[in-house]
N, C-alpha and C. Protein backbone atom coordinates (compact mmCIF):
# COMPACT_ATOMS: atom_id res chain seq x y z
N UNK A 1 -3.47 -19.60 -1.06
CA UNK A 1 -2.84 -18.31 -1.22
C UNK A 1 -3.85 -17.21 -0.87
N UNK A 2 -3.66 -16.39 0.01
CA UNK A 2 -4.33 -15.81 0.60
C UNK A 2 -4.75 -14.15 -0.93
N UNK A 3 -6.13 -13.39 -0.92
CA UNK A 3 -6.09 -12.94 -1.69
C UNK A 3 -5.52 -11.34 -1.35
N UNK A 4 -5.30 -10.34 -1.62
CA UNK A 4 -4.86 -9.12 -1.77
C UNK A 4 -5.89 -8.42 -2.72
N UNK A 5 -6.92 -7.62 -3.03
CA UNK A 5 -7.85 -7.42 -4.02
C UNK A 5 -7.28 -5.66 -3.78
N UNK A 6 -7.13 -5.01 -4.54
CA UNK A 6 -6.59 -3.53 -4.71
C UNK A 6 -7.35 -2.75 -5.56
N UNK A 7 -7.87 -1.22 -5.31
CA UNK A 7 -8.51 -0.75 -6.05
C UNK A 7 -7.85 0.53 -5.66
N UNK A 8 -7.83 1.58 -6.92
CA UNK A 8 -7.83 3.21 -6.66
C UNK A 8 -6.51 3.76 -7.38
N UNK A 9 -6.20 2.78 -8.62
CA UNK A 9 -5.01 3.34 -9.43
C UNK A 9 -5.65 4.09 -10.18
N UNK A 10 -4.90 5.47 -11.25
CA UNK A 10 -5.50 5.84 -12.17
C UNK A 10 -4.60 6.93 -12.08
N UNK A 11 -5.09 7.72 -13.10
CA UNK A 11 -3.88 9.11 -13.76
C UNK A 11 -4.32 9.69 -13.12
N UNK A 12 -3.22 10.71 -12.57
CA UNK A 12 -3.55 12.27 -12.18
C UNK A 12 -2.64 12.99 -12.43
N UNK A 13 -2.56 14.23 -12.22
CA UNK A 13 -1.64 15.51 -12.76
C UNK A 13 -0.70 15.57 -11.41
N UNK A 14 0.35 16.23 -11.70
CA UNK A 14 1.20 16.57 -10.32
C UNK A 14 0.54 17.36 -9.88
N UNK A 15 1.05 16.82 -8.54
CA UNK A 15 0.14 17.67 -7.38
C UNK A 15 -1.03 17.14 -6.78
N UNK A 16 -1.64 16.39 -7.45
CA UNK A 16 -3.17 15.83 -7.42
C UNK A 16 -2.53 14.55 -6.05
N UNK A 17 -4.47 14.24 -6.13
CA UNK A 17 -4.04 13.40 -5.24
C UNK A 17 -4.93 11.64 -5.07
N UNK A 18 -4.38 10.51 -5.13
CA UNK A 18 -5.10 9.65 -4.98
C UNK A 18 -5.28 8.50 -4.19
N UNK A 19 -6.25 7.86 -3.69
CA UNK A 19 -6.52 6.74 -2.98
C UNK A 19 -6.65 5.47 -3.35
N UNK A 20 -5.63 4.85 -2.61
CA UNK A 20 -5.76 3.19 -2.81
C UNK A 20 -6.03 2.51 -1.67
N UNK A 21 -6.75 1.37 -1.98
CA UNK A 21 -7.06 0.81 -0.83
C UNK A 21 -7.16 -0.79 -1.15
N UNK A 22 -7.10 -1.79 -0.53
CA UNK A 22 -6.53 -2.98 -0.52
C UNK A 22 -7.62 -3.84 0.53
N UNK A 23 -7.97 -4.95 0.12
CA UNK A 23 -8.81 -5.34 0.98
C UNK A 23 -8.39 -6.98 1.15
N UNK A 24 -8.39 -7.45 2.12
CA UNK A 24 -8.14 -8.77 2.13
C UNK A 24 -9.16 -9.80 3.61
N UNK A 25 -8.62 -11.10 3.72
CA UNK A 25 -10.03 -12.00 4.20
C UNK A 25 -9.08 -11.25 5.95
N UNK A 26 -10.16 -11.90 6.69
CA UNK A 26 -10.05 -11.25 8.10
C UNK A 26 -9.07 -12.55 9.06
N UNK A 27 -8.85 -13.02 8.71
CA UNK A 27 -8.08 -14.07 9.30
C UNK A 27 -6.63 -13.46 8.89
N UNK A 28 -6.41 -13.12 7.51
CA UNK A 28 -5.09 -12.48 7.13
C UNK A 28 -4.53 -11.34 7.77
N UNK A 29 -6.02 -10.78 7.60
CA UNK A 29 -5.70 -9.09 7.55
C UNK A 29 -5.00 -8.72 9.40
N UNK A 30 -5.94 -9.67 10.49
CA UNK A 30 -6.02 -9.47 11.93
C UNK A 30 -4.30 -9.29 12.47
N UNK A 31 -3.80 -10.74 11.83
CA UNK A 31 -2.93 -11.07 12.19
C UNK A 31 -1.65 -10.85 11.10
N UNK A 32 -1.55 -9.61 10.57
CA UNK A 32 -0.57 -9.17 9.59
C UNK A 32 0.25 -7.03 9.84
N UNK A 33 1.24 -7.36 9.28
CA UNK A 33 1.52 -5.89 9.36
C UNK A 33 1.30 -5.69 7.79
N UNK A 34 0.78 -4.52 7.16
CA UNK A 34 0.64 -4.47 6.30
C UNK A 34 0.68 -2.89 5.51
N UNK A 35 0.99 -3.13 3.89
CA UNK A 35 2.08 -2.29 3.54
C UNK A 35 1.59 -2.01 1.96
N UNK A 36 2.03 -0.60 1.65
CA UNK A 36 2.55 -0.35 0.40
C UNK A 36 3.58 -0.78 0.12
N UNK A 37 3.99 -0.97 -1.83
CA UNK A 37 5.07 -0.59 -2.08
C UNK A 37 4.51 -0.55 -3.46
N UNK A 38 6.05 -0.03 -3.92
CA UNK A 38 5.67 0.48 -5.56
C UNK A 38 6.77 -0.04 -6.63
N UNK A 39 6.91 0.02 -7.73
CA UNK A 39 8.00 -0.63 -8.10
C UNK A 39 7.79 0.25 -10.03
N UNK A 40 8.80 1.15 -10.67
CA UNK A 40 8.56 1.69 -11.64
C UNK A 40 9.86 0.44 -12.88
N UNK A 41 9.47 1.16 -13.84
CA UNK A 41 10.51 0.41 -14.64
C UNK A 41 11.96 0.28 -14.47
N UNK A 42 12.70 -0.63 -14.78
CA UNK A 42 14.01 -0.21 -14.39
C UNK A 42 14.32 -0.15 -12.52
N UNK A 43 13.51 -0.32 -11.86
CA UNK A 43 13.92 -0.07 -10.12
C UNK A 43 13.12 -1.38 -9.49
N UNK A 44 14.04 -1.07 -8.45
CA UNK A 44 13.33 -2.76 -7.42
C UNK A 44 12.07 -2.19 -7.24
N UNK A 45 11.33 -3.18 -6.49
CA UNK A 45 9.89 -2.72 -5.48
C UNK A 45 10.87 -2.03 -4.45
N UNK A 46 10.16 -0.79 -4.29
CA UNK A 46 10.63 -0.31 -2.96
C UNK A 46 9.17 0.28 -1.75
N UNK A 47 9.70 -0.14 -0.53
CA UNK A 47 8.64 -0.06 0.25
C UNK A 47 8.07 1.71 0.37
N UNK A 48 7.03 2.20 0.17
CA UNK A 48 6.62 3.32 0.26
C UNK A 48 5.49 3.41 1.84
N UNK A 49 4.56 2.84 2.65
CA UNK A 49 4.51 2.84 3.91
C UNK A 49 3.88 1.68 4.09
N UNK A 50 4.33 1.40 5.54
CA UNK A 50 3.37 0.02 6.13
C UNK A 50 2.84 0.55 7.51
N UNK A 51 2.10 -0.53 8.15
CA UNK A 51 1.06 0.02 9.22
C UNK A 51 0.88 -1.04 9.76
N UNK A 52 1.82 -1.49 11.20
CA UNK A 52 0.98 -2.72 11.80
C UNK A 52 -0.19 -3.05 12.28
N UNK A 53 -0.17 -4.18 12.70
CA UNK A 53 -1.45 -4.73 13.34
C UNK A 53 -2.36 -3.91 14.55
N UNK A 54 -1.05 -3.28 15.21
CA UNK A 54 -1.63 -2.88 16.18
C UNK A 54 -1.34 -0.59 16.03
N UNK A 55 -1.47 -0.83 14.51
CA UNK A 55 -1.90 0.82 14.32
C UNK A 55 -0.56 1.61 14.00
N UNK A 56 0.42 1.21 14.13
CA UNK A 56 1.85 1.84 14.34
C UNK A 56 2.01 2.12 12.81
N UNK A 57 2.14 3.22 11.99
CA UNK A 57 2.71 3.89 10.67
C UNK A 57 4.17 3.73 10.74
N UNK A 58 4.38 3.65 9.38
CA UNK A 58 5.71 4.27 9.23
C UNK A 58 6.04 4.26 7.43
N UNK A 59 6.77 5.00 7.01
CA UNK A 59 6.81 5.55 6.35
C UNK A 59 8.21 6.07 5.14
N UNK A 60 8.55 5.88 4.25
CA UNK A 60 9.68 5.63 3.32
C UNK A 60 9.52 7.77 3.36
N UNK A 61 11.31 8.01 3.72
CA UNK A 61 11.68 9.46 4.05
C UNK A 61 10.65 10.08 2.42
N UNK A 62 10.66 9.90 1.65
CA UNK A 62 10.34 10.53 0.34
C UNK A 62 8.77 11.06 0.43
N UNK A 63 8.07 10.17 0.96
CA UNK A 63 6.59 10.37 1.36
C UNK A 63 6.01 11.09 2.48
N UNK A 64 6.94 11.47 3.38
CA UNK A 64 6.74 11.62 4.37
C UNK A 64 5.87 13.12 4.84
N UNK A 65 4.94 12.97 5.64
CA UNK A 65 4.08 14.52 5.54
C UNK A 65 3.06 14.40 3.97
N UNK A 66 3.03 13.73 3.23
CA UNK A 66 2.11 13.79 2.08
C UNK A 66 1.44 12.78 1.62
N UNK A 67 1.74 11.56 2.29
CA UNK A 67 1.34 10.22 2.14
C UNK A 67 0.46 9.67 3.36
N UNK A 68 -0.66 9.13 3.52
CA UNK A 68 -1.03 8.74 4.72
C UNK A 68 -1.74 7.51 4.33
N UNK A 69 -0.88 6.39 5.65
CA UNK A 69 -1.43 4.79 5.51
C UNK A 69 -2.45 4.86 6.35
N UNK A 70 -3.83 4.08 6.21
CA UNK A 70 -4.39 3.88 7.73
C UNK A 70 -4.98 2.32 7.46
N UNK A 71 -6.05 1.71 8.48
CA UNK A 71 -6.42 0.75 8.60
C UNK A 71 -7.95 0.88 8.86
N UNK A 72 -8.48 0.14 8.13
CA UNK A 72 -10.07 -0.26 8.60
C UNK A 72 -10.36 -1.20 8.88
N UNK A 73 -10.50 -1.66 10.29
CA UNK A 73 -10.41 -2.78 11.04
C UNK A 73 -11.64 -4.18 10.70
N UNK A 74 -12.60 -3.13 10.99
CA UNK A 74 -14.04 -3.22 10.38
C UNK A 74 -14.13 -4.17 9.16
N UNK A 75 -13.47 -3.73 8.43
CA UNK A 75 -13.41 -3.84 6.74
C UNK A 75 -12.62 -4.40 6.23
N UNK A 76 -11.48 -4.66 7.09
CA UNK A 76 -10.64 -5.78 6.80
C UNK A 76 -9.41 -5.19 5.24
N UNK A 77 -8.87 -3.77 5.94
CA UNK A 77 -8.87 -3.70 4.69
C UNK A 77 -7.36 -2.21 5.05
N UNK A 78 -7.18 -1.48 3.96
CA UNK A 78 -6.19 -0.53 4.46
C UNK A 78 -6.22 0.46 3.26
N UNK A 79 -5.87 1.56 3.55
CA UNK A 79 -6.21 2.13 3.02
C UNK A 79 -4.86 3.43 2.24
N UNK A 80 -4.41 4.54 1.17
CA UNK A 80 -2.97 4.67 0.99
C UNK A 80 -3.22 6.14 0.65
N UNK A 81 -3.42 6.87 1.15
CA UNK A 81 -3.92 8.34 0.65
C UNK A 81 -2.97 9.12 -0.23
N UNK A 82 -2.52 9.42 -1.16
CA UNK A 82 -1.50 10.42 -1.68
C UNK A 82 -1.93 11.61 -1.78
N UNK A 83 -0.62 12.34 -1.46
CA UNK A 83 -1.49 13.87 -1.74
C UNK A 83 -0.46 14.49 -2.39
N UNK A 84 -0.04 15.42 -2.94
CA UNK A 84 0.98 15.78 -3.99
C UNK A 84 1.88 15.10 -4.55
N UNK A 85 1.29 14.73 -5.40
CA UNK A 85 1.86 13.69 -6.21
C UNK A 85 2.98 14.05 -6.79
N UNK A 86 3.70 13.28 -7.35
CA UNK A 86 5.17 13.56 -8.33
C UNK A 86 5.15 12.75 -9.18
N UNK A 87 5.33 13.31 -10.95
CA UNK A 87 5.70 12.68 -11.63
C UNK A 87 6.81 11.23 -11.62
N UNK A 88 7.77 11.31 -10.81
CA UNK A 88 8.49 10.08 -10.80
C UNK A 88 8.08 9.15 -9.48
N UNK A 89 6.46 9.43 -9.21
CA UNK A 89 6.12 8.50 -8.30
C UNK A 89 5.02 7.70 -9.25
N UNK A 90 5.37 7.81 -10.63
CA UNK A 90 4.22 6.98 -11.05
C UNK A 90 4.63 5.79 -11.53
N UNK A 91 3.98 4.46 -10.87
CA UNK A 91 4.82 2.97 -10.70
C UNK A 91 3.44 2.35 -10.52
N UNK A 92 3.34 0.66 -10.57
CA UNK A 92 2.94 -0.01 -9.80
C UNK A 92 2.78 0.16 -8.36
N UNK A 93 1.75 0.00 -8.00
CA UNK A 93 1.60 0.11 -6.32
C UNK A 93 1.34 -1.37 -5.97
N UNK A 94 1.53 -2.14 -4.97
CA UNK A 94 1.28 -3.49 -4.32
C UNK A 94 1.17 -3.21 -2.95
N UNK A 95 0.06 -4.34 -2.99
CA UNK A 95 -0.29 -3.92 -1.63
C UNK A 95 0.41 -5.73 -1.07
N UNK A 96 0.98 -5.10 0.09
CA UNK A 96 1.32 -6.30 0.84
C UNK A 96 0.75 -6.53 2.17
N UNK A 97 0.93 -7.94 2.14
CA UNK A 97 0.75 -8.30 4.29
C UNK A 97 1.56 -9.47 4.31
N UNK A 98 1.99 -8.85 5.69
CA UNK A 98 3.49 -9.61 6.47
C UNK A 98 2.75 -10.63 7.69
N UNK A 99 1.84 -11.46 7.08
CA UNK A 99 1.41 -12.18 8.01
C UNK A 99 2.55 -13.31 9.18
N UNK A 100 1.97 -12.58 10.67
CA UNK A 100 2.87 -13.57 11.56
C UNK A 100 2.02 -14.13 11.97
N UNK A 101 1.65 -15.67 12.79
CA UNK A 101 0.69 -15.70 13.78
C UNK A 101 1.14 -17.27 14.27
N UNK A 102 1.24 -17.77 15.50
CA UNK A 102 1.94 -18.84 15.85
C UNK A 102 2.34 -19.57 15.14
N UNK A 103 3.99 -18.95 15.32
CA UNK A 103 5.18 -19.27 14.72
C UNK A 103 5.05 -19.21 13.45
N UNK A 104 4.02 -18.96 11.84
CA UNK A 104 3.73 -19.07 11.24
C UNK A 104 4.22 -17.78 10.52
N UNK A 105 4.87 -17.36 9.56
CA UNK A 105 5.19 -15.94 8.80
C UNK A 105 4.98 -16.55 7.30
N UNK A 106 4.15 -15.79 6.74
CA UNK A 106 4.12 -15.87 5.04
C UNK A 106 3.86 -14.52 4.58
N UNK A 107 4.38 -14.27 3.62
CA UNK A 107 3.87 -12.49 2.84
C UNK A 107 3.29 -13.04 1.83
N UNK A 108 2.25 -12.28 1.45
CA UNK A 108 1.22 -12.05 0.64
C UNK A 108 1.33 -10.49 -0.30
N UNK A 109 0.99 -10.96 -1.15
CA UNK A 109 0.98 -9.62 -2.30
C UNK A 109 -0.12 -9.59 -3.25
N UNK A 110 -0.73 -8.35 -3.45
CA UNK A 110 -1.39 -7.53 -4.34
C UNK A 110 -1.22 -7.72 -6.06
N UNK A 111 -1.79 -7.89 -6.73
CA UNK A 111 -1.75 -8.22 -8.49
C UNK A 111 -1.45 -7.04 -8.71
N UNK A 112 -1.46 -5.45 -7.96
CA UNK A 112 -1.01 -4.57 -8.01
C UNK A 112 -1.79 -3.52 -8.95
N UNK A 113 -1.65 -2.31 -8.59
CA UNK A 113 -2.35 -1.17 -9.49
C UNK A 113 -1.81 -0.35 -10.08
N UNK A 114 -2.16 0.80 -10.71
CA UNK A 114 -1.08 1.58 -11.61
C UNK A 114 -1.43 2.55 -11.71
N UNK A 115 -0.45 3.64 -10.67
CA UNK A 115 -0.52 5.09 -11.08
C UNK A 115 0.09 5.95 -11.96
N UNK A 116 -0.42 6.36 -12.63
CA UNK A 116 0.20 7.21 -13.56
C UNK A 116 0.44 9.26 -13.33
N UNK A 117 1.37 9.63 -13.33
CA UNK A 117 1.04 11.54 -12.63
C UNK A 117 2.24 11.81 -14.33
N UNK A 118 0.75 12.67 -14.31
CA UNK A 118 1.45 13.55 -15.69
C UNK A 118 1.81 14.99 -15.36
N UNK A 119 2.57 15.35 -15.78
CA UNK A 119 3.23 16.72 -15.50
C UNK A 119 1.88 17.93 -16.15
């Protein structure tokens, strides 16, 4: 089982802003599209942004303009910037990868982190 290691949950006030970032082995990471998502009490996981292999963003309408995914190739790793936060964005975050690689597809997930935004 491939690992997902996540760091950069923690409280902030609305408005504020914080970084998560997700690091995984380089065999996973090369050959994966890979993704936020978040999941609060009471609601599914819902996807908040992913970022393929080959750099392409995209992005859940709610985040959009205030959220930025990127990739560190280098580092094997990705990275989830928030920037005005909202109280009802405070959930579990998981970091995922949608590994494809001849003929081979498995997803992988994050033990997950926890943001908290206090009013």
């Amino acid at each position: 089982q491939a690992q997902l290691v996540e760091h950069g949950g923690g409280l902030v006030q609305a408005g504020g802003s914080l970084r998560l970032s997700c690091a995984t082995s380089r065999n996973i990471f090369l050959d994966s599209d890979m993704g936020w998502y978040r999941q609060s009490p009471g609601r599914q996981r819902e996807l908040v942004a992913k970022i393929t292999s080959g750099g392409i963003e995209n992005y859940a309408d709610s985040v959009k303009g205030r959220f930025t995914i990127s990739r560190d190739n280098p580092g094997n790793r990705i990275f989830l910037k928030m920037d005005s936060l909202k109280p009802e964005e405070a959930a579990v975050y998981y970091c995922n990868a949608d590994y494809i690689s001849s003929g081979t597809r498995r997803e992988y997930w994050g033990q997950g982190t926890q943001v908290t935004v206090t009013d």
